[in-house]
C-alpha atoms as a PDB file:
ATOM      1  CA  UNK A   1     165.259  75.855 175.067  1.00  0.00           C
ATOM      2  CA  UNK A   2     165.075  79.426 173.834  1.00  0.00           C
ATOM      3  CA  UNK A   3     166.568  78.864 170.757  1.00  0.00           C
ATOM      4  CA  UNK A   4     163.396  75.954 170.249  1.00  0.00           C
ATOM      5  CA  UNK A   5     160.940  78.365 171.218  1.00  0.00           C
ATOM      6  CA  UNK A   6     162.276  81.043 168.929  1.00  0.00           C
ATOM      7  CA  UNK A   7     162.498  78.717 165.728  1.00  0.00           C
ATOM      8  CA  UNK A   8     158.516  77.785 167.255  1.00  0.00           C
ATOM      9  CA  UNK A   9     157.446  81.387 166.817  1.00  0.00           C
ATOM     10  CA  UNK A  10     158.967  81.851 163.169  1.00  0.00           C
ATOM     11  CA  UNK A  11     157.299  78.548 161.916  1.00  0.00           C
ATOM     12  CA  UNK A  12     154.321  79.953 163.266  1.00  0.00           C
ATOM     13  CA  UNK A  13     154.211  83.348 161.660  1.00  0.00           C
ATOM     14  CA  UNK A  14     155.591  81.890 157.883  1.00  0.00           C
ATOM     15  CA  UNK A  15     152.536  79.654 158.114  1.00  0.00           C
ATOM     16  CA  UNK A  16     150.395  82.515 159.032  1.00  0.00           C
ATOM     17  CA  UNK A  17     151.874  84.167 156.178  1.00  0.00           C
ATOM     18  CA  UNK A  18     151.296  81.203 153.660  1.00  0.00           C
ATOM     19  CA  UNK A  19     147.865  80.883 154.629  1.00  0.00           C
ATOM     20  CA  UNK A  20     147.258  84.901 154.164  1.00  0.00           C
ATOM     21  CA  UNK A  21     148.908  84.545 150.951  1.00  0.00           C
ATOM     22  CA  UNK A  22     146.849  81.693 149.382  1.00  0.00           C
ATOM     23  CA  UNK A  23     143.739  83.405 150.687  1.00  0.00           C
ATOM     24  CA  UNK A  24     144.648  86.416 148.706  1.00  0.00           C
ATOM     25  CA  UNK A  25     145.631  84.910 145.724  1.00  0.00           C
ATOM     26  CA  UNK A  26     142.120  82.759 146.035  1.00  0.00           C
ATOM     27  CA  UNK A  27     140.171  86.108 146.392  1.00  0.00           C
ATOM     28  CA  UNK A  28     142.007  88.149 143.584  1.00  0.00           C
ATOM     29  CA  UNK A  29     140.057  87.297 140.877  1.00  0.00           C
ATOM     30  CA  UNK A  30     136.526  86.601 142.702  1.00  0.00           C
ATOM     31  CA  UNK A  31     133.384  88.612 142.559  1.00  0.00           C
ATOM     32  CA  UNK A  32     132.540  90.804 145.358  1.00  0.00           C
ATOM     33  CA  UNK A  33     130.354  88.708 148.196  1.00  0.00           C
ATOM     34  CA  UNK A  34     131.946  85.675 147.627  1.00  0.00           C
ATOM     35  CA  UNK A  35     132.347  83.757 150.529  1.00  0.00           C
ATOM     36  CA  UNK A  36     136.188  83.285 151.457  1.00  0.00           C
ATOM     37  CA  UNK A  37     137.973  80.032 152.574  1.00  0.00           C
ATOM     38  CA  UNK A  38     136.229  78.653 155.677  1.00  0.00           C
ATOM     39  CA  UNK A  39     138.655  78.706 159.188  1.00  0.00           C
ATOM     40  CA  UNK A  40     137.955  75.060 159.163  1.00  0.00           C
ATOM     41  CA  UNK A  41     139.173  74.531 155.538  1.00  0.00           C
ATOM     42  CA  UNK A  42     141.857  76.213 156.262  1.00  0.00           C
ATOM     43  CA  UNK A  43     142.835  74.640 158.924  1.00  0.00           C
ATOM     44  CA  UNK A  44     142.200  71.253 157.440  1.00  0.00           C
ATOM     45  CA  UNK A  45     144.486  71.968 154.301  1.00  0.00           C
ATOM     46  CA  UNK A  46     147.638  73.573 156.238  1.00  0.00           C
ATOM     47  CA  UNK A  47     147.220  71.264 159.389  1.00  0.00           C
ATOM     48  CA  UNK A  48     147.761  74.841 161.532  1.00  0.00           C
ATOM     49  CA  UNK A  49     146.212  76.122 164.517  1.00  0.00           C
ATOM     50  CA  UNK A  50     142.911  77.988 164.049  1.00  0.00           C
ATOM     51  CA  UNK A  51     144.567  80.815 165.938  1.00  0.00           C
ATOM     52  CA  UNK A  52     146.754  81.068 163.066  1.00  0.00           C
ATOM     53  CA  UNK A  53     143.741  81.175 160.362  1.00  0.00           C
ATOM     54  CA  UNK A  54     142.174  83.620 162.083  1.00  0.00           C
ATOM     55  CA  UNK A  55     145.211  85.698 162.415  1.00  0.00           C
ATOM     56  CA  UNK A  56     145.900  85.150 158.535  1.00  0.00           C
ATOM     57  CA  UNK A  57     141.832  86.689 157.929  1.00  0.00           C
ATOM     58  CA  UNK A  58     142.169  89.197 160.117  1.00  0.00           C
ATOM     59  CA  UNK A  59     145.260  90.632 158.326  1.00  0.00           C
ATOM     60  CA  UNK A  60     143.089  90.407 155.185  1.00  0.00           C
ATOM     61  CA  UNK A  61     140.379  92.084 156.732  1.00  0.00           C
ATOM     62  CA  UNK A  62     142.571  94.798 158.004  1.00  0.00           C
ATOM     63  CA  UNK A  63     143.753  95.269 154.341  1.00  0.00           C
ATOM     64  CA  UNK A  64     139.822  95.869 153.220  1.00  0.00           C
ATOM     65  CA  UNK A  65     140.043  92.955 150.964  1.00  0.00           C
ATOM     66  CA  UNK A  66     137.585  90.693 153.189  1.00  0.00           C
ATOM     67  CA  UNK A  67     134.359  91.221 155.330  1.00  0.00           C
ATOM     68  CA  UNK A  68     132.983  89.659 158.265  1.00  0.00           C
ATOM     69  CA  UNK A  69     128.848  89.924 158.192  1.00  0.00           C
ATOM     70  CA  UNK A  70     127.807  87.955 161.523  1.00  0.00           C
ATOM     71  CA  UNK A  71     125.982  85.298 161.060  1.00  0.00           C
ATOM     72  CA  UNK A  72     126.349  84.898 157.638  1.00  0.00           C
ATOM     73  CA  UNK A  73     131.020  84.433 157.141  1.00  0.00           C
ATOM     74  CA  UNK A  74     133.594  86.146 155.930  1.00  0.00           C
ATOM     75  CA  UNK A  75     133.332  87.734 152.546  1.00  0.00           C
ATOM     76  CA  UNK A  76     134.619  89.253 149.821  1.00  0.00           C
ATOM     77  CA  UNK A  77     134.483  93.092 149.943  1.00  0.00           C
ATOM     78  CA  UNK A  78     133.656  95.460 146.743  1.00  0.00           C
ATOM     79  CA  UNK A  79     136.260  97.282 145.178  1.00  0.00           C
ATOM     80  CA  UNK A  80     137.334 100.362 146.585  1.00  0.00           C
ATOM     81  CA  UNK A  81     135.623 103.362 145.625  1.00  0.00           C
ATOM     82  CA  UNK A  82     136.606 106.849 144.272  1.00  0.00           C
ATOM     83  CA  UNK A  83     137.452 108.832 147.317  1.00  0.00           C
ATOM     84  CA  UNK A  84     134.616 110.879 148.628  1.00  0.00           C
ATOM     85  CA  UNK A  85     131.538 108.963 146.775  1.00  0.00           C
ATOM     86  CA  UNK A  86     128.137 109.595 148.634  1.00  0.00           C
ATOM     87  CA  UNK A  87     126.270 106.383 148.842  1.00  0.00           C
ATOM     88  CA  UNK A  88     122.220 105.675 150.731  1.00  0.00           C
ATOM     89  CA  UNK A  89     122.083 103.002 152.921  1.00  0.00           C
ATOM     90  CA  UNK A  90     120.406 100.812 149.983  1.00  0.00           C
ATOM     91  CA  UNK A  91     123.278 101.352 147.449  1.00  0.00           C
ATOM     92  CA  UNK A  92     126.008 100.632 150.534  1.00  0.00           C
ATOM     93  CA  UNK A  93     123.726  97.347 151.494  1.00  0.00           C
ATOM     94  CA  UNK A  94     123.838  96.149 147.993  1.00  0.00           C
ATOM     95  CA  UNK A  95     127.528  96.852 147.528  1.00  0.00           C
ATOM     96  CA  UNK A  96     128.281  94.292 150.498  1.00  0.00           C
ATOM     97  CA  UNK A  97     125.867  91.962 148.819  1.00  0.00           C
ATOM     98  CA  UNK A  98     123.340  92.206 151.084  1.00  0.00           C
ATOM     99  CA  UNK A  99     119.550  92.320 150.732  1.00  0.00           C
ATOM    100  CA  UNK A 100     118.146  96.369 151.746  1.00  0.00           C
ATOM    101  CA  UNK A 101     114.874  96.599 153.330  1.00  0.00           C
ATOM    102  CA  UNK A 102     113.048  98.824 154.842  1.00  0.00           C
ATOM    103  CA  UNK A 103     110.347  99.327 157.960  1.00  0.00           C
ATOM    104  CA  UNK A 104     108.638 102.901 158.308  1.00  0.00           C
ATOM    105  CA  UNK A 105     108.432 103.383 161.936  1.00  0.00           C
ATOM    106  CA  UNK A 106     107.101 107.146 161.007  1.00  0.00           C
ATOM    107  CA  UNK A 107     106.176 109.374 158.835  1.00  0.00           C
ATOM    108  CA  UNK A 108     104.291 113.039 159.046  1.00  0.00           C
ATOM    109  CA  UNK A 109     104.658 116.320 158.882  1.00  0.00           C
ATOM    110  CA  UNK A 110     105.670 118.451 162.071  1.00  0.00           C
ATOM    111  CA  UNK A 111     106.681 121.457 162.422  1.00  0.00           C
ATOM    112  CA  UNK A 112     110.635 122.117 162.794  1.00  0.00           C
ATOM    113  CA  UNK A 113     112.213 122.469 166.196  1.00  0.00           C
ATOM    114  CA  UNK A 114     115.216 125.114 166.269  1.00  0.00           C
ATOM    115  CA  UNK A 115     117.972 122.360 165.981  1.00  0.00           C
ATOM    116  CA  UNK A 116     116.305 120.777 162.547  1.00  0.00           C
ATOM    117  CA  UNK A 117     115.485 124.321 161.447  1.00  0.00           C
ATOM    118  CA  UNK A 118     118.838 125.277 161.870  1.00  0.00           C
ATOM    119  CA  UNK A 119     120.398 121.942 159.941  1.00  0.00           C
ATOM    120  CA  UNK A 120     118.299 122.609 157.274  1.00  0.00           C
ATOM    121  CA  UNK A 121     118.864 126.096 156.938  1.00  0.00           C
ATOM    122  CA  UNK A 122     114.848 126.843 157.595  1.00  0.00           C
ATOM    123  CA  UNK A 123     112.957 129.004 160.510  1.00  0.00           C
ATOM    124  CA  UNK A 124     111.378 127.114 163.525  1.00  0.00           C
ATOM    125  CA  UNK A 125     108.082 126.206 163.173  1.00  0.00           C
ATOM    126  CA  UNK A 126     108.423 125.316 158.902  1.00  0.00           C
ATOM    127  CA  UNK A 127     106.633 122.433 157.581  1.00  0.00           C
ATOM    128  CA  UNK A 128     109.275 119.497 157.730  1.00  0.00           C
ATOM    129  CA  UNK A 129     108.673 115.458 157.003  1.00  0.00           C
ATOM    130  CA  UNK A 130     110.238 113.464 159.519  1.00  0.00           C
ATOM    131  CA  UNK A 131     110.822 109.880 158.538  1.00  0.00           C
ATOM    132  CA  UNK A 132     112.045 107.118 160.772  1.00  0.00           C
ATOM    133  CA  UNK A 133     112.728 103.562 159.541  1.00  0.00           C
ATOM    134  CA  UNK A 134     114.013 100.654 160.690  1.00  0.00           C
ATOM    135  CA  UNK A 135     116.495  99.343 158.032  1.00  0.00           C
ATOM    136  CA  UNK A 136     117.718  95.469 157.806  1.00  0.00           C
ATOM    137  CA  UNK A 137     119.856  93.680 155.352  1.00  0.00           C
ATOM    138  CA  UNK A 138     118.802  89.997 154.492  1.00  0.00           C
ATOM    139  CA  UNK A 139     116.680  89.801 156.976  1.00  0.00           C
ATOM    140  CA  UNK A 140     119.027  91.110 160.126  1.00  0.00           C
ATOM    141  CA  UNK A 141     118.441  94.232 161.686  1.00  0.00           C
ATOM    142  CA  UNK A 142     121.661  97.026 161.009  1.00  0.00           C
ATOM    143  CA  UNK A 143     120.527 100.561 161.683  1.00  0.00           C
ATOM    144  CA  UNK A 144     117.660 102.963 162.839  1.00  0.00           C
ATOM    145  CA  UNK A 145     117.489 105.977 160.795  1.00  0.00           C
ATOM    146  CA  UNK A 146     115.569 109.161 161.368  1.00  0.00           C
ATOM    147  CA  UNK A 147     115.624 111.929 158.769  1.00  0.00           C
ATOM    148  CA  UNK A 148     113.617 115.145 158.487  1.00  0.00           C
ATOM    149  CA  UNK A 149     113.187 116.737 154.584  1.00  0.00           C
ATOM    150  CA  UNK A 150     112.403 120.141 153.824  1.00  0.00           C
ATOM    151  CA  UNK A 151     108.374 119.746 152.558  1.00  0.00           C
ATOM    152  CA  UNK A 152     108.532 122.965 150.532  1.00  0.00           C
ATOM    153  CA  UNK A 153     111.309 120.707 148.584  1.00  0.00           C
ATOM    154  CA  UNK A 154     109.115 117.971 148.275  1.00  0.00           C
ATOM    155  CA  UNK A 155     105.316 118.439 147.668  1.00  0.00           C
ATOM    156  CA  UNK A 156     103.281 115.613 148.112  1.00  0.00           C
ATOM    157  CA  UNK A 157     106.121 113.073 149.257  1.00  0.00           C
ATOM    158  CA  UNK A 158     103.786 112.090 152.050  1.00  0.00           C
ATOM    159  CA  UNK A 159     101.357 111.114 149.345  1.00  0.00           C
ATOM    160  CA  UNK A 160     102.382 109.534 147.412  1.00  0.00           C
ATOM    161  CA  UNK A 161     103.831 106.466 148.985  1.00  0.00           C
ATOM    162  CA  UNK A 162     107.491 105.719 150.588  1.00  0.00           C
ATOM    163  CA  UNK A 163     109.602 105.487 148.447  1.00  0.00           C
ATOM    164  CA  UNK A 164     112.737 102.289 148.962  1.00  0.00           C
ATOM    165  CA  UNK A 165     115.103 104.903 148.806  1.00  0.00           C
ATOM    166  CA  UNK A 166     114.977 108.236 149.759  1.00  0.00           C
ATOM    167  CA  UNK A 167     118.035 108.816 147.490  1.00  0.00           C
ATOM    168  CA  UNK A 168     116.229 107.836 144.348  1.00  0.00           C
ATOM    169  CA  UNK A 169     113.541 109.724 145.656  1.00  0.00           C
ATOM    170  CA  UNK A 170     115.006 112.623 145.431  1.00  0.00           C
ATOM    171  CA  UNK A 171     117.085 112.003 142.142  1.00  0.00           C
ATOM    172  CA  UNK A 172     113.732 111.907 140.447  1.00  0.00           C
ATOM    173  CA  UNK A 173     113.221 114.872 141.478  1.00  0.00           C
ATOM    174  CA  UNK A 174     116.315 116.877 140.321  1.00  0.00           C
ATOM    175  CA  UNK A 175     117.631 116.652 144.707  1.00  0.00           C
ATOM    176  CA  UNK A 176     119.808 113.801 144.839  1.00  0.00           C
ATOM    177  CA  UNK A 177     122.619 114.760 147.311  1.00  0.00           C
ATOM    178  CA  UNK A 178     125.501 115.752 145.707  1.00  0.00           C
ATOM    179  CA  UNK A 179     127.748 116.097 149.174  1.00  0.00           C
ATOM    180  CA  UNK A 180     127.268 116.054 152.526  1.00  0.00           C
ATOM    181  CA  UNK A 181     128.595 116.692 156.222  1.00  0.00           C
ATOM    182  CA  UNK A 182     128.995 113.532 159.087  1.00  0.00           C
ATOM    183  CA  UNK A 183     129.707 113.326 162.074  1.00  0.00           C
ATOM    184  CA  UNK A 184     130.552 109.745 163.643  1.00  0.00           C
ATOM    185  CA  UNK A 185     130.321 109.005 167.304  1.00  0.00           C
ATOM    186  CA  UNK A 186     130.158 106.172 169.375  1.00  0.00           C
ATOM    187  CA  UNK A 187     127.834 105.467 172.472  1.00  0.00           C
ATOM    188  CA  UNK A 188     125.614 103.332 174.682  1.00  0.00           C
ATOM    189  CA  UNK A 189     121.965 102.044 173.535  1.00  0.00           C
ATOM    190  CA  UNK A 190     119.209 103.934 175.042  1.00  0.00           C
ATOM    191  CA  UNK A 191     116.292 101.770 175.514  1.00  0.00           C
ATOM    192  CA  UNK A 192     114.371 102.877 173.309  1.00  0.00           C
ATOM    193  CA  UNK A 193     117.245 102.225 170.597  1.00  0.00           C
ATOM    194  CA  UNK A 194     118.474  98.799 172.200  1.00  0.00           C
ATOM    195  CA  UNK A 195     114.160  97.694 171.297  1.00  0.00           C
ATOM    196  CA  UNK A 196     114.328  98.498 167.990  1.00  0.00           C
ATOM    197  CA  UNK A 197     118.011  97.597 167.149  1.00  0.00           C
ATOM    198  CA  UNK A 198     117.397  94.224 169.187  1.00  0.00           C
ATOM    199  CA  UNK A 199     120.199  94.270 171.335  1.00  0.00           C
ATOM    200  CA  UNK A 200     120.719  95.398 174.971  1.00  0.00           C
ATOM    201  CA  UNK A 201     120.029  98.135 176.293  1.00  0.00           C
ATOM    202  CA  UNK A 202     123.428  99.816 176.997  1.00  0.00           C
ATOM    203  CA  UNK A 203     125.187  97.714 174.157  1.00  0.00           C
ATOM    204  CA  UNK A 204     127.722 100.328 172.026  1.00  0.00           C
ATOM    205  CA  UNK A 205     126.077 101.482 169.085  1.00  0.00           C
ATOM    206  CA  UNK A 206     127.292 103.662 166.250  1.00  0.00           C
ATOM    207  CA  UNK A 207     125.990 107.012 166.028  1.00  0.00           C
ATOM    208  CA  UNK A 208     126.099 108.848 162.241  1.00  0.00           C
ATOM    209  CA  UNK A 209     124.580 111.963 161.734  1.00  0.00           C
ATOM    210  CA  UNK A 210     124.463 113.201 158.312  1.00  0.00           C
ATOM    211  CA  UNK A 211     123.275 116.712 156.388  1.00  0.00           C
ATOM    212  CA  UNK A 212     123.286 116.034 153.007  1.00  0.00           C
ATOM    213  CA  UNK A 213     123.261 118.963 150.105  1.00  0.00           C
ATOM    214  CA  UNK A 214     122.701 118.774 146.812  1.00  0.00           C
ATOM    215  CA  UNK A 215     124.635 121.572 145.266  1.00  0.00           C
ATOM    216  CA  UNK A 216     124.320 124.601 148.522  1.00  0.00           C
ATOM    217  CA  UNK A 217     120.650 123.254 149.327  1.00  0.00           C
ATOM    218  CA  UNK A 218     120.331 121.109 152.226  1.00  0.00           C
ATOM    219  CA  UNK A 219     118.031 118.343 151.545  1.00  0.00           C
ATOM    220  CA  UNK A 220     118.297 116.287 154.584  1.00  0.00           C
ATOM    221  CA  UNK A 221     119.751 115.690 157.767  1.00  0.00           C
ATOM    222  CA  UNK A 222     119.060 112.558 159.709  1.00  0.00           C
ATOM    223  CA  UNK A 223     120.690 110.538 162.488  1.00  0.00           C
ATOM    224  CA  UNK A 224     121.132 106.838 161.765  1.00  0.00           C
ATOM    225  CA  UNK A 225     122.283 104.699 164.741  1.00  0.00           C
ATOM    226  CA  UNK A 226     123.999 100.923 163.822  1.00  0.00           C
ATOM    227  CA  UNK A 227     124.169  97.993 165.748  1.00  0.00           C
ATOM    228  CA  UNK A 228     127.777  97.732 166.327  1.00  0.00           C
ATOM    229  CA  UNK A 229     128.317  94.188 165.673  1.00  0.00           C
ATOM    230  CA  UNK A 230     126.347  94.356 162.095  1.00  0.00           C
ATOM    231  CA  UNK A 231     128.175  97.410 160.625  1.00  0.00           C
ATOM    232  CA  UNK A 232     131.446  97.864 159.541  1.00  0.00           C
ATOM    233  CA  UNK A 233     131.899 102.145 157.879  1.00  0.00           C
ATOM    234  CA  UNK A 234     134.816 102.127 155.472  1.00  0.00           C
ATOM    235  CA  UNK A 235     136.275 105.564 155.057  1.00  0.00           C
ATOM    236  CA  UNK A 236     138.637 106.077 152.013  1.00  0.00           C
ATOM    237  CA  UNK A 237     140.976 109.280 152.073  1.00  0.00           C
ATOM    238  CA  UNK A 238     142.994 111.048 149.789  1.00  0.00           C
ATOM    239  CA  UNK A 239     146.229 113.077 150.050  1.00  0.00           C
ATOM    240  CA  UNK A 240     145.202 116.343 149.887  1.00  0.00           C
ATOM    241  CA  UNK A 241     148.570 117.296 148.825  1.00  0.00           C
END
């Protein structure tokens, strides 16, 4: 009986193993966002357990070669990047092949309270633009971000129209980020947060605060807050030797 229940288990995990195996020799040679092998497909074509597809996927997923967007399947990801590369949220959007958009919430000029004056490396009370926006790909709500720009940097932003991307914003201008500082932290939807992020309030959300610099001068710091279940961060490290 144990003996039957051992030689149960194996067959199990070599068929996990062939199906992981044939998905990654499927997804070797396609384009990023390309939709991977159904679970149903899968299941149909190596007469397994769904269990056992999903286990195969995860693995895959684990291993950064595969995506799940919910809603929408399991995908292929982009190839991995140089270590280190700063990205906006409309570059990382279109790198998962998903449609950016954006929703100005706000957008004015206050004057900076100490803890913005301080991230910005300005005195309390300086002319600042704060910026919220509510930012969706294709169609589904991902993230809340709320930035605040130096306005002696940027004369006339407010003018002039938003811009898609504050990152190509401020490339035109000679201020694209070159580097920046985050800090990642995980919490519970205030209400406010759960309204515009459509979930409930109290739901975990991902909390990223950023200061980016381009060169030693600080051109923004904002703090974006994700909907967990829309957001997956990918963090690629280096030996440092």
């Amino acid at each position: 009986m144990v003996d039957t229940v051992i030689v149960k288990r194996a067959e199990s995990e070599l068929k996990h193993v062939q199906v992981r195996e044939y998905v990654r020799g499927l997804i070797s040679e396609a384009a990023p966002g390309s939709a991977a092998p159904s679970e149903r497909e899968l299941v149909a074509r190596f007469g397994v357990a769904r269990m056992t597809v999903r286990q195969a996927l995860d693995a895959l997923v684990g291993d950064g070669l595969l995506e799940r967007v919910p809603g929408r399947g399991t995908f292929v990801t982009q190839p991995r990047r140089s270590v280190g590369l700063l990205s906006s949220f409309t570059e990382d959007m279109k790198r998962r092949g998903l449609l950016p958009e954006s929703q100005t919430l706000l957008a004015r000029r206050e004057q900076a309270g100490p803890g913005v004056a301080r991230a910005l490396g300005i005195s309390p009370g300086d002319a600042v633009i704060h910026w919220k926006r509510l930012r969706r790909g294709d169609q589904q709500v991902v993230c809340v971000e709320d930035a605040y720009l130096n306005e002696v940097l940027l004369p006339g932003f407010l003018q002039t129209g938003m811009p898609t991307s504050l990152y190509d914003a401020l490339r035109d201008r000679g201020l694209r980020p070159t580097w920046a500082e985050d800090a990642i932290s995980a919490d519970a939807a205030t209400l406010e947060e759960a309204t515009q992020l459509e979930i409930e309030p109290g739901d975990p959300v991902l909390h990223l605060s950023r200061r980016a610099l381009c060169g030693d001068m600080v051109v923004e710091v904002s703090r974006s807050t994700f909907r967990h279940d829309r957001f997956i961060m990918h963090v690629q490290l280096g030996d440092a030797g």
